[in-house]
Protein backbone atom coordinates (compact mmCIF):
# COMPACT_ATOMS: atom_id res chain seq x y z
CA UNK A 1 17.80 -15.45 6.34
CA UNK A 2 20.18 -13.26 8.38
CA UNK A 3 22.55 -10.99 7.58
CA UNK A 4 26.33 -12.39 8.54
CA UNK A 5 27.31 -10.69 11.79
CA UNK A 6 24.40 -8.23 12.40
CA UNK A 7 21.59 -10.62 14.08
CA UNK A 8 19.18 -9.03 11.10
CA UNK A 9 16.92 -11.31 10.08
CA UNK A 10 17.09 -10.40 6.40
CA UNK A 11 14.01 -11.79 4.46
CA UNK A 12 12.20 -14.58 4.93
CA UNK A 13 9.03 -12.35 3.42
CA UNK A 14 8.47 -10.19 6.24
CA UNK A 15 8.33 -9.64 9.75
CA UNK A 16 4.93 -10.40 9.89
CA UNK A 17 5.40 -13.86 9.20
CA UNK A 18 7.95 -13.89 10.71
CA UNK A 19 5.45 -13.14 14.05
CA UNK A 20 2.37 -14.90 12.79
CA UNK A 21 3.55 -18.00 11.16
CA UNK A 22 4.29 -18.99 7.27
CA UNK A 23 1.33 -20.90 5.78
CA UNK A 24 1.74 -24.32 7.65
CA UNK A 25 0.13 -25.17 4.15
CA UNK A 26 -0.39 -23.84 0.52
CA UNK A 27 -3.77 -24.65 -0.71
CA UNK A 28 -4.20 -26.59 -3.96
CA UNK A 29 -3.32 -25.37 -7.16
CA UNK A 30 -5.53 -25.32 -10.32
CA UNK A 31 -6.00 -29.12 -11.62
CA UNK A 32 -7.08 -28.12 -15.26
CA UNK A 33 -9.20 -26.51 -17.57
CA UNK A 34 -12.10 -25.49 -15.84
CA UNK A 35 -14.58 -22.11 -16.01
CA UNK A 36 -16.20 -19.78 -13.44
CA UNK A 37 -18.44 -16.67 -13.50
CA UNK A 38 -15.42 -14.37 -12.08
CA UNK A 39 -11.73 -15.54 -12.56
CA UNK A 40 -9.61 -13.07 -10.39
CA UNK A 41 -5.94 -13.26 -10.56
CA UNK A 42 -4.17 -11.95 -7.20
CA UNK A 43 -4.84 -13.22 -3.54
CA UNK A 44 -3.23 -10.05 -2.00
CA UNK A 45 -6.11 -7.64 -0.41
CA UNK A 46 -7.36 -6.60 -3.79
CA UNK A 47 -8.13 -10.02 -4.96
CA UNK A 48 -9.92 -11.33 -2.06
CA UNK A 49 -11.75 -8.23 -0.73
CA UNK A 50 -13.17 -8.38 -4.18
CA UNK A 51 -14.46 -11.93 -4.11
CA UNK A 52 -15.23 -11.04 -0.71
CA UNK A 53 -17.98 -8.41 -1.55
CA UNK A 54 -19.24 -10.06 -5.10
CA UNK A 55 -19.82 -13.21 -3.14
CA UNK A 56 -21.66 -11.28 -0.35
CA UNK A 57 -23.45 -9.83 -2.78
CA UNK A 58 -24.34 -12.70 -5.20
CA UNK A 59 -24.02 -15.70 -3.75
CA UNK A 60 -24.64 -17.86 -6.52
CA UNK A 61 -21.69 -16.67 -8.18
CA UNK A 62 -18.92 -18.94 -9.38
CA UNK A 63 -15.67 -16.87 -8.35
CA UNK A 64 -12.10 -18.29 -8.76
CA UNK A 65 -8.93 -16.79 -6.89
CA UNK A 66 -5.69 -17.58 -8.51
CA UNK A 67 -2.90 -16.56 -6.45
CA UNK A 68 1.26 -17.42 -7.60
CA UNK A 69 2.92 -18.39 -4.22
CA UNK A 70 0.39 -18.33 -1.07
CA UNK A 71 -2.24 -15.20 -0.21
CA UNK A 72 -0.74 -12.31 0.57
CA UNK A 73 2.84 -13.44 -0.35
CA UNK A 74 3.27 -9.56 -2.05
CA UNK A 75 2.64 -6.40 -0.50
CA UNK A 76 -0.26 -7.39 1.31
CA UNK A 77 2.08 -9.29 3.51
CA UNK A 78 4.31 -7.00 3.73
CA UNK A 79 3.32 -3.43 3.95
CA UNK A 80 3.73 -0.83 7.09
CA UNK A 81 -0.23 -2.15 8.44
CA UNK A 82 -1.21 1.71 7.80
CA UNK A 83 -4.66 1.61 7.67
CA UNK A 84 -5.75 4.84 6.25
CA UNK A 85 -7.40 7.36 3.88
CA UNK A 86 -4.72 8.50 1.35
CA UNK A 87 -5.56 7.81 -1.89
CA UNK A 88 -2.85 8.13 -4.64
CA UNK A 89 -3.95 10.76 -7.65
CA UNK A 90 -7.10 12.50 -5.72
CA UNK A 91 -5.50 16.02 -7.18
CA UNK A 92 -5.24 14.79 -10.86
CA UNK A 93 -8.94 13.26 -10.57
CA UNK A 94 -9.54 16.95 -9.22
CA UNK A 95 -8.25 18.65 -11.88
CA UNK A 96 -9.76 15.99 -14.58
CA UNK A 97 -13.07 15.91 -12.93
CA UNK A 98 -13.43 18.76 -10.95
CA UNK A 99 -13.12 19.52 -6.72
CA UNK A 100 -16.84 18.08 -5.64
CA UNK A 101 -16.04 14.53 -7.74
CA UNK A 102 -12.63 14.40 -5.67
CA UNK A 103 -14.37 15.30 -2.29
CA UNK A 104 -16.52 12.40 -2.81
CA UNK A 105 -13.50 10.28 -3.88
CA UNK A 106 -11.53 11.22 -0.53
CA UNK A 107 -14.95 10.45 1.95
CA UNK A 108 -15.30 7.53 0.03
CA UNK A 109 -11.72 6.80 1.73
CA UNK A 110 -12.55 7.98 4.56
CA UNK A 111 -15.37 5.77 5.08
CA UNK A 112 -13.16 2.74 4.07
CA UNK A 113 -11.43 3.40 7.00
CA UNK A 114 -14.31 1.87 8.89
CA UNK A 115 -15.37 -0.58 6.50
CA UNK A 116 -12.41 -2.49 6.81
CA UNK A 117 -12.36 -2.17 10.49
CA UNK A 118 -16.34 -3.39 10.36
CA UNK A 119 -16.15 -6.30 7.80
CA UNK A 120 -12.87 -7.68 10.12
CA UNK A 121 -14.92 -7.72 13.54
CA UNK A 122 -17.44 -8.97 11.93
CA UNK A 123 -15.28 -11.84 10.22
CA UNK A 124 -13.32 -12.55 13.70
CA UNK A 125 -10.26 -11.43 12.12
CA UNK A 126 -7.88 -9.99 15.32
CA UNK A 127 -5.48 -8.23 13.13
CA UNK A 128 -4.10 -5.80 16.28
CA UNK A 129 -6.12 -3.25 14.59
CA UNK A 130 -5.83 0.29 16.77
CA UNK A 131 -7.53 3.22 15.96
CA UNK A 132 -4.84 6.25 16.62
CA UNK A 133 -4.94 7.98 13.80
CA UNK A 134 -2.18 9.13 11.58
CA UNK A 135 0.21 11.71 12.41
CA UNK A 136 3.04 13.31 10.17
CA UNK A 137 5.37 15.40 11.14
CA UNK A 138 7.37 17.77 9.62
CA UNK A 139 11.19 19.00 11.11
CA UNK A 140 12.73 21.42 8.59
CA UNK A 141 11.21 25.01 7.87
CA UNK A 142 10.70 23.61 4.61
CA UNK A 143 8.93 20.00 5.51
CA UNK A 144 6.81 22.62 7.81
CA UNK A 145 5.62 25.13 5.09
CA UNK A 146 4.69 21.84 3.10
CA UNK A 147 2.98 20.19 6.38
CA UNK A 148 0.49 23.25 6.31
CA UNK A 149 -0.16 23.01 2.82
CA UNK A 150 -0.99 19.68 3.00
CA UNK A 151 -3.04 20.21 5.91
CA UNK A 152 -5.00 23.12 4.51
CA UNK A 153 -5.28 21.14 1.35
CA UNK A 154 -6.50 17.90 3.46
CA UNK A 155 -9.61 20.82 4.89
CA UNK A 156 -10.78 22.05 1.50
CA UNK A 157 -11.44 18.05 0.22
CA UNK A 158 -13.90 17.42 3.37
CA UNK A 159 -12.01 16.48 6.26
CA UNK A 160 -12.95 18.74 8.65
CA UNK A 161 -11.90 16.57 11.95
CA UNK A 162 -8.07 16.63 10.89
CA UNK A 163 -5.72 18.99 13.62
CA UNK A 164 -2.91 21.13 13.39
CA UNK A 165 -0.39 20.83 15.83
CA UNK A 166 2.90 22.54 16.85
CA UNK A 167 5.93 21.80 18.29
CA UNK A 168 4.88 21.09 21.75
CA UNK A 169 1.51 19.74 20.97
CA UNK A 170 3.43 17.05 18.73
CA UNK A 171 6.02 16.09 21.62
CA UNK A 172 2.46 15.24 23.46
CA UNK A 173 1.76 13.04 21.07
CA UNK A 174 5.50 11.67 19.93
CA UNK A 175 8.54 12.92 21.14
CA UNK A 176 9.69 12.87 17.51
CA UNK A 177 13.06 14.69 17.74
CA UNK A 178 13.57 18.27 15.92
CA UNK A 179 9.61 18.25 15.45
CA UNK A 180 8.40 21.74 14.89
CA UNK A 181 5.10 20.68 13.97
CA UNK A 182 2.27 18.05 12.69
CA UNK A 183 -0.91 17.07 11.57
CA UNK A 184 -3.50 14.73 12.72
CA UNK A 185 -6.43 12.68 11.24
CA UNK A 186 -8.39 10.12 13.03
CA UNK A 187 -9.40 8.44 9.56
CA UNK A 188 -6.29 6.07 10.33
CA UNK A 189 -5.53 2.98 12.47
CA UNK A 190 -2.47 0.26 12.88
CA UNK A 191 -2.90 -3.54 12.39
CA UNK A 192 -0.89 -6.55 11.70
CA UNK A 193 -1.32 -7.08 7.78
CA UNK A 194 -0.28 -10.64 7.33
CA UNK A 195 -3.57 -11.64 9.95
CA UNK A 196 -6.03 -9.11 8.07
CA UNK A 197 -5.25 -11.49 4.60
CA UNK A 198 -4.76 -15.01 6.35
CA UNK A 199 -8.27 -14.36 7.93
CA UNK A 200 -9.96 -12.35 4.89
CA UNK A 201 -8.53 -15.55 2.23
CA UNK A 202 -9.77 -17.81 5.13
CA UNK A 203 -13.50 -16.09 4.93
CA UNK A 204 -14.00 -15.63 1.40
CA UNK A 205 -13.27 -19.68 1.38
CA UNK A 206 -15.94 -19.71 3.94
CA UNK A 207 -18.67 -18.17 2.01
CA UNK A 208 -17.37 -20.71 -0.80
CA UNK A 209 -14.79 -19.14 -3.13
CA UNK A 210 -12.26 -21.32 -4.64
CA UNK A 211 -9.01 -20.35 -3.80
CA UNK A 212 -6.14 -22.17 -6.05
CA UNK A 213 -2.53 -21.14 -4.58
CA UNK A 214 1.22 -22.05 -6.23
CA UNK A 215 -0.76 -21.05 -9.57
CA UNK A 216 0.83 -18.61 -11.65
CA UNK A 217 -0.85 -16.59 -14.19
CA UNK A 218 1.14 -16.06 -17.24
CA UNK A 219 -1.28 -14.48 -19.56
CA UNK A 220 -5.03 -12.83 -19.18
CA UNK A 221 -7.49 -12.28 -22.11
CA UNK A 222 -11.20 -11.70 -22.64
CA UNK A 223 -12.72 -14.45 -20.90
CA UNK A 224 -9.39 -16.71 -20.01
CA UNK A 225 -6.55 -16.44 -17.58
CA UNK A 226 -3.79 -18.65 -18.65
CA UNK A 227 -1.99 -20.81 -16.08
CA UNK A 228 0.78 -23.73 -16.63
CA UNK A 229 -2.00 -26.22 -15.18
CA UNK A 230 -4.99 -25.22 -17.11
CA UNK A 231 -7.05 -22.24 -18.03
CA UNK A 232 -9.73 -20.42 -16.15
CA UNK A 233 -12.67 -18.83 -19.00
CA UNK A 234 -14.85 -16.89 -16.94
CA UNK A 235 -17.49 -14.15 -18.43
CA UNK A 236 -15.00 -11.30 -15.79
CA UNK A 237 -11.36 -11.49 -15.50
CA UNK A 238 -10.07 -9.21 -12.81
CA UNK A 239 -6.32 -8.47 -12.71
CA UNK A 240 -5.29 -7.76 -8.82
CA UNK A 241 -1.51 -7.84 -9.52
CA UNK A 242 -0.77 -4.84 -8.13
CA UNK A 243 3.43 -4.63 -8.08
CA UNK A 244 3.23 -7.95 -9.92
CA UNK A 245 1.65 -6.72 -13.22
CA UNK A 246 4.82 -6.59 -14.75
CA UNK A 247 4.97 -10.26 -15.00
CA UNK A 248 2.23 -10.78 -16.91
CA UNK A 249 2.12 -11.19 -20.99
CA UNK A 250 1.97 -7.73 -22.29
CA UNK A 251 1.97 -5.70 -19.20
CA UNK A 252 5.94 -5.12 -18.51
CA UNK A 253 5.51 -1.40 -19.00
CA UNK A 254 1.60 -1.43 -16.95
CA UNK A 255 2.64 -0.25 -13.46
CA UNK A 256 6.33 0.20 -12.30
CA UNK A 257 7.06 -2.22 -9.36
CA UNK A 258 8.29 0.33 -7.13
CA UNK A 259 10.33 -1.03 -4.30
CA UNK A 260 9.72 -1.00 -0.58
CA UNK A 261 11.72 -1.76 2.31
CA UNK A 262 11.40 -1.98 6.38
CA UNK A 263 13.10 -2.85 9.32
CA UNK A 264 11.65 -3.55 12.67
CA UNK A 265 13.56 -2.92 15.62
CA UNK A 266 13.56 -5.48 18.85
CA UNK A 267 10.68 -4.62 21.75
CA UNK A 268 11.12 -1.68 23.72
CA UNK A 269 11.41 -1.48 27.33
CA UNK A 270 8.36 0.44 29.14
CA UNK A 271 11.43 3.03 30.05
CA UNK A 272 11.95 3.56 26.12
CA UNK A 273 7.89 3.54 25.13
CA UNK A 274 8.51 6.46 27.83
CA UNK A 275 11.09 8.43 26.46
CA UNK A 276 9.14 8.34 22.96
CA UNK A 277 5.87 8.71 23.72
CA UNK A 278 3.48 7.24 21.41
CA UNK A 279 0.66 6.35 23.39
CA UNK A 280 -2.02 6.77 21.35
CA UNK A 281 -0.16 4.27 18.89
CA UNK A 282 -0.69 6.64 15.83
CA UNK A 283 0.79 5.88 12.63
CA UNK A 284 3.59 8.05 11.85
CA UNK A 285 5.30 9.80 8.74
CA UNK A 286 7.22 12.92 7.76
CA UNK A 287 6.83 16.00 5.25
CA UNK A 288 10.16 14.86 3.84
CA UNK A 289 10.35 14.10 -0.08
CA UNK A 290 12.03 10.48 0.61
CA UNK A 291 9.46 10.18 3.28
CA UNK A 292 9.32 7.40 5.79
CA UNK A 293 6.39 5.50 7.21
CA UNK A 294 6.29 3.98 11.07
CA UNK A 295 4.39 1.98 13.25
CA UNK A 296 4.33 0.76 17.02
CA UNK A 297 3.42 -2.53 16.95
CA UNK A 298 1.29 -4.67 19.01
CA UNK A 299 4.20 -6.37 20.36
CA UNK A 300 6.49 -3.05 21.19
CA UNK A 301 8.32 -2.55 18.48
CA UNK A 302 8.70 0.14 16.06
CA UNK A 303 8.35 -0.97 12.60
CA UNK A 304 9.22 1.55 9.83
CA UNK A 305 9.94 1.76 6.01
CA UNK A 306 11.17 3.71 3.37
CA UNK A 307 12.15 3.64 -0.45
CA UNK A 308 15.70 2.08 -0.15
CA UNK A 309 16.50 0.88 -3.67
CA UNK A 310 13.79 1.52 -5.08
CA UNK A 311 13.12 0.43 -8.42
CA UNK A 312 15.30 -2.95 -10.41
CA UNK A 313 15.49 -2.61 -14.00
CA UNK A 314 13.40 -4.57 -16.12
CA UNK A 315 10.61 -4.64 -13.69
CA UNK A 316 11.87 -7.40 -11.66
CA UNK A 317 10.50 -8.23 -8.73
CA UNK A 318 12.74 -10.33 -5.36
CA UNK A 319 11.38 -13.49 -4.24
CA UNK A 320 11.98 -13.42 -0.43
CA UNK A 321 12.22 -9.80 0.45
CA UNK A 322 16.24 -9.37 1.41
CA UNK A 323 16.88 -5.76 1.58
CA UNK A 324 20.25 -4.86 1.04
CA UNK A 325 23.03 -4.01 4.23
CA UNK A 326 22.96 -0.08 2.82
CA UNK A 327 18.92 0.46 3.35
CA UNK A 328 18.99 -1.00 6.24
CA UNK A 329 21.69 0.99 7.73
CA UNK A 330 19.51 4.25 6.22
CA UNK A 331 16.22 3.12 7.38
CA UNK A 332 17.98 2.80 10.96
CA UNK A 333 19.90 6.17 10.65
CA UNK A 334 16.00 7.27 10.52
CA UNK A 335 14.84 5.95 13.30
CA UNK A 336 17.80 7.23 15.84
CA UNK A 337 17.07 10.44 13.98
CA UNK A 338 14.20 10.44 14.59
CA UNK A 339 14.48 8.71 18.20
CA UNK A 340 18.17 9.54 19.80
CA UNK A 341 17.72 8.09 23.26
CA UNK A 342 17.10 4.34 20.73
CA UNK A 343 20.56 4.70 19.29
CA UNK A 344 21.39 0.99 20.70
CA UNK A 345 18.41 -0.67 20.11
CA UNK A 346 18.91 -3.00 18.22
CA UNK A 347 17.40 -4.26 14.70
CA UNK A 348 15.83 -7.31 14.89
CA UNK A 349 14.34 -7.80 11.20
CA UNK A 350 14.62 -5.88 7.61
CA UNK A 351 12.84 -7.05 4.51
CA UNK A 352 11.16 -5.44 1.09
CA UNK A 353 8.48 -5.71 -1.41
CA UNK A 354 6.96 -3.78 -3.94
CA UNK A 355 3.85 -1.93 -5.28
CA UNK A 356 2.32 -0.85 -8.00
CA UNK A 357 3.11 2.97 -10.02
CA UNK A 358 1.09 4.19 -12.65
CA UNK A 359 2.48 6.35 -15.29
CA UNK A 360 0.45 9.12 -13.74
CA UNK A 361 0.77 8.01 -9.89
CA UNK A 362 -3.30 7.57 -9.76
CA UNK A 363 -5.00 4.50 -8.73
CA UNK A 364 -7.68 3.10 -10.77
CA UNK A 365 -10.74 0.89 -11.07
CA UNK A 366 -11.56 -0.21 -14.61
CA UNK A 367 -13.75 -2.90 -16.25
CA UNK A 368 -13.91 -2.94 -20.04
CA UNK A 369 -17.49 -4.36 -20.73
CA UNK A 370 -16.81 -5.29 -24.40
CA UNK A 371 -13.52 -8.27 -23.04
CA UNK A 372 -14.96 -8.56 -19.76
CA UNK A 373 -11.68 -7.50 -18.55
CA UNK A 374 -11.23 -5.76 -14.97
CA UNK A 375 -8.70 -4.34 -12.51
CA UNK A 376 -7.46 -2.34 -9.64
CA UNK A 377 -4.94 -1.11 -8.51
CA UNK A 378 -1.90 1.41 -8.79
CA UNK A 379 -2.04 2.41 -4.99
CA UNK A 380 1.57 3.63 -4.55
CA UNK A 381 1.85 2.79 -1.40
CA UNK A 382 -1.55 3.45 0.23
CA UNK A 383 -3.31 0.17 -0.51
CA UNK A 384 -3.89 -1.30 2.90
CA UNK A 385 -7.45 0.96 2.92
CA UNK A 386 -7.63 1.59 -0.73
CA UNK A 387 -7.50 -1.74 -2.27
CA UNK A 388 -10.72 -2.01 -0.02
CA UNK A 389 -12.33 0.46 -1.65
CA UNK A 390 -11.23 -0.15 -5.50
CA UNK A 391 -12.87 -4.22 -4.75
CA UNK A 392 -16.00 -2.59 -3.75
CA UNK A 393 -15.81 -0.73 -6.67
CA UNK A 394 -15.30 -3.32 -8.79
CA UNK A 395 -17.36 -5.63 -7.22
CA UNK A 396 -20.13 -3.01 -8.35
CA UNK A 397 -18.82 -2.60 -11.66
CA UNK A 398 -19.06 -6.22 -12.46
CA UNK A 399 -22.88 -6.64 -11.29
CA UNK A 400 -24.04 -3.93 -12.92
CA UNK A 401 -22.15 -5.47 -16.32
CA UNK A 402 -23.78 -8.83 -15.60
CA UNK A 403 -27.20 -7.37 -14.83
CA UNK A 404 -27.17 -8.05 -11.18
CA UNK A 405 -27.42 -4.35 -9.77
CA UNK A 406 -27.40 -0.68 -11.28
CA UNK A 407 -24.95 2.30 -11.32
CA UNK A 408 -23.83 3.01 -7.82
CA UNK A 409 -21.86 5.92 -5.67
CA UNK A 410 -18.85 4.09 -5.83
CA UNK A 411 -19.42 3.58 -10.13
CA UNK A 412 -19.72 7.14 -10.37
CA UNK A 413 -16.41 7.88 -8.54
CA UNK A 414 -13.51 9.65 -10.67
CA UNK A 415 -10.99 6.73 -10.72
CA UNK A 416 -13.28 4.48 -12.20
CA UNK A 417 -12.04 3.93 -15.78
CA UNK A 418 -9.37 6.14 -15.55
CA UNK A 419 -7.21 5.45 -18.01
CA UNK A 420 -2.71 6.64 -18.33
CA UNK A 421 -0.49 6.00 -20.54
CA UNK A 422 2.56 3.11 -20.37
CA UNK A 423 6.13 3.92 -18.50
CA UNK A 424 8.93 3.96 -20.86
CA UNK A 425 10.97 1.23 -22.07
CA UNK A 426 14.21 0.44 -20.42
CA UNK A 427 17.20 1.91 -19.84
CA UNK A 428 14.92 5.16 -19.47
CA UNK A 429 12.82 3.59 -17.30
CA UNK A 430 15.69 2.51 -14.64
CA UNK A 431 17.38 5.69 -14.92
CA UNK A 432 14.63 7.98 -13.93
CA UNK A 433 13.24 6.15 -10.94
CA UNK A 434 16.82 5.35 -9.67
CA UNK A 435 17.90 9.90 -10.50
CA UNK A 436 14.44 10.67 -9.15
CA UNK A 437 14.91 8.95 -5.89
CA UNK A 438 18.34 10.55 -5.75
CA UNK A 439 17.20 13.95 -6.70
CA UNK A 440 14.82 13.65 -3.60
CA UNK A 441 17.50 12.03 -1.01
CA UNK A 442 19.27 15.41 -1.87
CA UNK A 443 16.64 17.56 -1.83
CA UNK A 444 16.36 16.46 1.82
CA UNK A 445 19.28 17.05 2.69
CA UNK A 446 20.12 20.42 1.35
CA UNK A 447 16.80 21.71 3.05
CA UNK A 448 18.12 19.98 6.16
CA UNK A 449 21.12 21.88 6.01
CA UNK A 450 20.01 25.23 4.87
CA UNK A 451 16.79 25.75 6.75
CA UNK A 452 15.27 27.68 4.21
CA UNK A 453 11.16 27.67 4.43
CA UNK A 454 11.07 26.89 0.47
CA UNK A 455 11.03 23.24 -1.03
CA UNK A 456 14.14 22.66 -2.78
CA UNK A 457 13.97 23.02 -6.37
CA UNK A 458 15.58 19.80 -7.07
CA UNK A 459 12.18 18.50 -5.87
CA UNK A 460 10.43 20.46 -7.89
CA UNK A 461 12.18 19.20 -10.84
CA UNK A 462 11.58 15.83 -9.48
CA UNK A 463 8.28 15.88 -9.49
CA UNK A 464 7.99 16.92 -13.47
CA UNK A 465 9.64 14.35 -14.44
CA UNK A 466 7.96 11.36 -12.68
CA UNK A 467 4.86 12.83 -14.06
CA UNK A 468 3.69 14.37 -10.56
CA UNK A 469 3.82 18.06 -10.99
């Protein structure tokens, strides 16, 4: 829908679709009763890259997808198409584990970088995947102090191939206005997410998963996912949900859906792409505590996103992705920001979604081998490359439980039955995401206006209470 008087196409899902096409149709939703080997309930990236790799693996397996609306309706239709190795909780698992069982955690990501870019050549998926890396910038003396930590940080877990940059060497790269520095990886690339799910649900229906859309699951137990049309008993049940887990019996408290919004601008003249930069067609983000998240898209746009409103109380979830007129005023005061010479250009599109925050902000991999019980998940935010990953992993989990392989590298890994406590019941709940999100907005812009080289306090306290200091 659009947004009276602006031309802002306001919804409708995302953008994405809103380039590639709706489903032209939903495919058939469960007809009864019936049983499987693997029941897996979530057709976003999670879902299907797992019954991706277990049928690869085992073909003989009987694997069911059961998926609400239509695959990748949630955030794997909707995300910033930031392919890349960030991995949510890698410093906890550190500190749990110890610093070589995070190193392996983070190549492990770093590798999945190249899986996914592999497995969708490989699948004839054209998802406008390009390999430029990921840059983030930093344009306060404080974002910059916290741009070298991060990159020195980034060096002692492995990745050796990541650059330093300063103010002019950024401008080379992006012309990001009031940049005084950044840092580079190459373990990063941009694509289009809605065609990396359309063609990974169409292969895994290839290699002969059942895929059962318009089929919501209201309830999972050991051995049984519960729809209104029937019920799936399988020997694995494998909750992909990711900012949808809230919905389910019993899991209101799980993950917080954590809300997401973007706006993508109209195409840019070759005189604009000029006065920006951006050739290399990195992704790009900032040092800032509210940070933002930005792409150049295939078609010559800039695409970008940021927290907005970012949490509804009770756990709801939207259904169509309308963002309201106030984040999509901020999330353009970014970009001109960011880009002064785009001051008129105007916004063509703005929509939202959500994902998935654990208690502890650390994604996990778990199968309980006594319920047969599985799931993945809890990427805040990164789970375009990670929800590749946390299927392999579970794909490995589950053949090792049904006798079909052994303990692997990616078994062994730190997330893998990591287990965090529940978020707190409401009000408590809604007021500390909604003062947390605050507390950063104004730690922002206190160290924008003081230019002092130390993080704001207020951030500090910030992180303690979401549970990430």
């Amino acid at each position: 829908m659009s947004s009276p008087g602006s031309g802002v196409v306001n919804g409708g899902i995302s953008y994405w679709y809103a380039d590639d096409g709706l489903p032209a149709t939903v495919r058939e939703p469960l007809a009864g009763d019936t049983s499987a080997d693997v029941v897996i309930v979530g057709g976003g990236y999670t879902g299907l890259w797992t019954a991706y790799y277990l049928k690869k693996a085992a073909p003989f397996l009987r694997i069911t997808v059961l998926e609400q609306r239509f695959c990748g309706y949630g955030a794997s239709g909707r995300n910033g198409g930031w392919l890349y190795n960030g991995v949510a909780g890698r410093d906890r698992y550190a500190s749990l584990h110890g610093h070589e069982a995070a190193v392996r955690l983070q190549r492990a990501m770093n590798d999945t970088v190249d899986e996914v870019i592999r497995v969708a050549a490989a699948e004839g998926i054209d998802a406008d995947v390009h390999r430029g890396g990921v840059l983030e910038v930093a344009c306060t003396p404080a974002q910059a102090a916290r741009l070298k930590a991060f990159h020195e940080a980034e060096l002692a877990f492995g990745e050796k191939d990541r650059e330093l940059y300063g103010a002019r060497e950024t401008a080379e790269r992006i012309r990001v206005a009031g940049a005084v520095g950044s840092t580079w990886t190459p373990h990063g690339a941009r694509l289009h997410p809605v065609k990396l799910v359309k063609g990974l649900a169409a292969a895994v229906e290839r290699l002969g998963v059942r895929v059962h859309e318009s089929t919501p699951v209201t309830e999972i137990g050991p051995r049984r996912a519960v729809t209104p049309y029937g019920t799936v008993r399988a020997s694995h049940v494998l909750r992909c949900t990711e900012g949808f887990t809230a919905s389910l019996k019993g899991q209101r408290r799980t993950w917080l859906p954590m809300n997401s919004s973007m706006i993508a601008t109209e195409p840019l003249t070759d005189e604009q792409w000029e006065s920006v930069g951006w050739a290399g067609r990195e992704t790009l983000g900032d040092m800032a505590h509210a940070y933002m998240y930005a792409q150049r898209t295939a078609d010559g746009r800039i695409a970008l996103g940021g927290r907005g409103v970012p949490y509804r109380f009770g756990s709801r979830t939207d259904n169509d992705g309308t963002t309201q007129p106030a984040t999509v005023e901020a999330l353009r005061e970014i970009l001109v920001r960011f880009f002064p010479a785009l001051a008129g250009l105007r916004i063509e599109h703005a929509w939202s979604g959500v994902l998935g925050v654990p208690r502890d902000w650390c994604a996990t991999v778990t199968l309980d081998r006594s319920t047969g019980l599985g799931w993945a998940g809890g990427y805040v935010g990164s789970g375009v490359a990670t929800a590749n990953l946390a299927a392999r992993t579970l794909c490995d989990l589950v053949l090792h439980d049904s006798g079909q392989g052994g303990r692997t590298d990616l078994t062994d890994l730190p997330w893998v039955n990591h287990r965090v406590r529940r978020w707190e019941p409401e009000p408590l709940r809604w007021l500390g995401v909604r003062g947390m999100y605050a507390v950063y907005r104004e730690a922002d812009r206190r160290e924008q206006a003081t230019h002092r080289a130390d993080s704001s306090r207020l951030a500090r306290i910030a992180d303690r209470v979401a549970g990430r200091g």
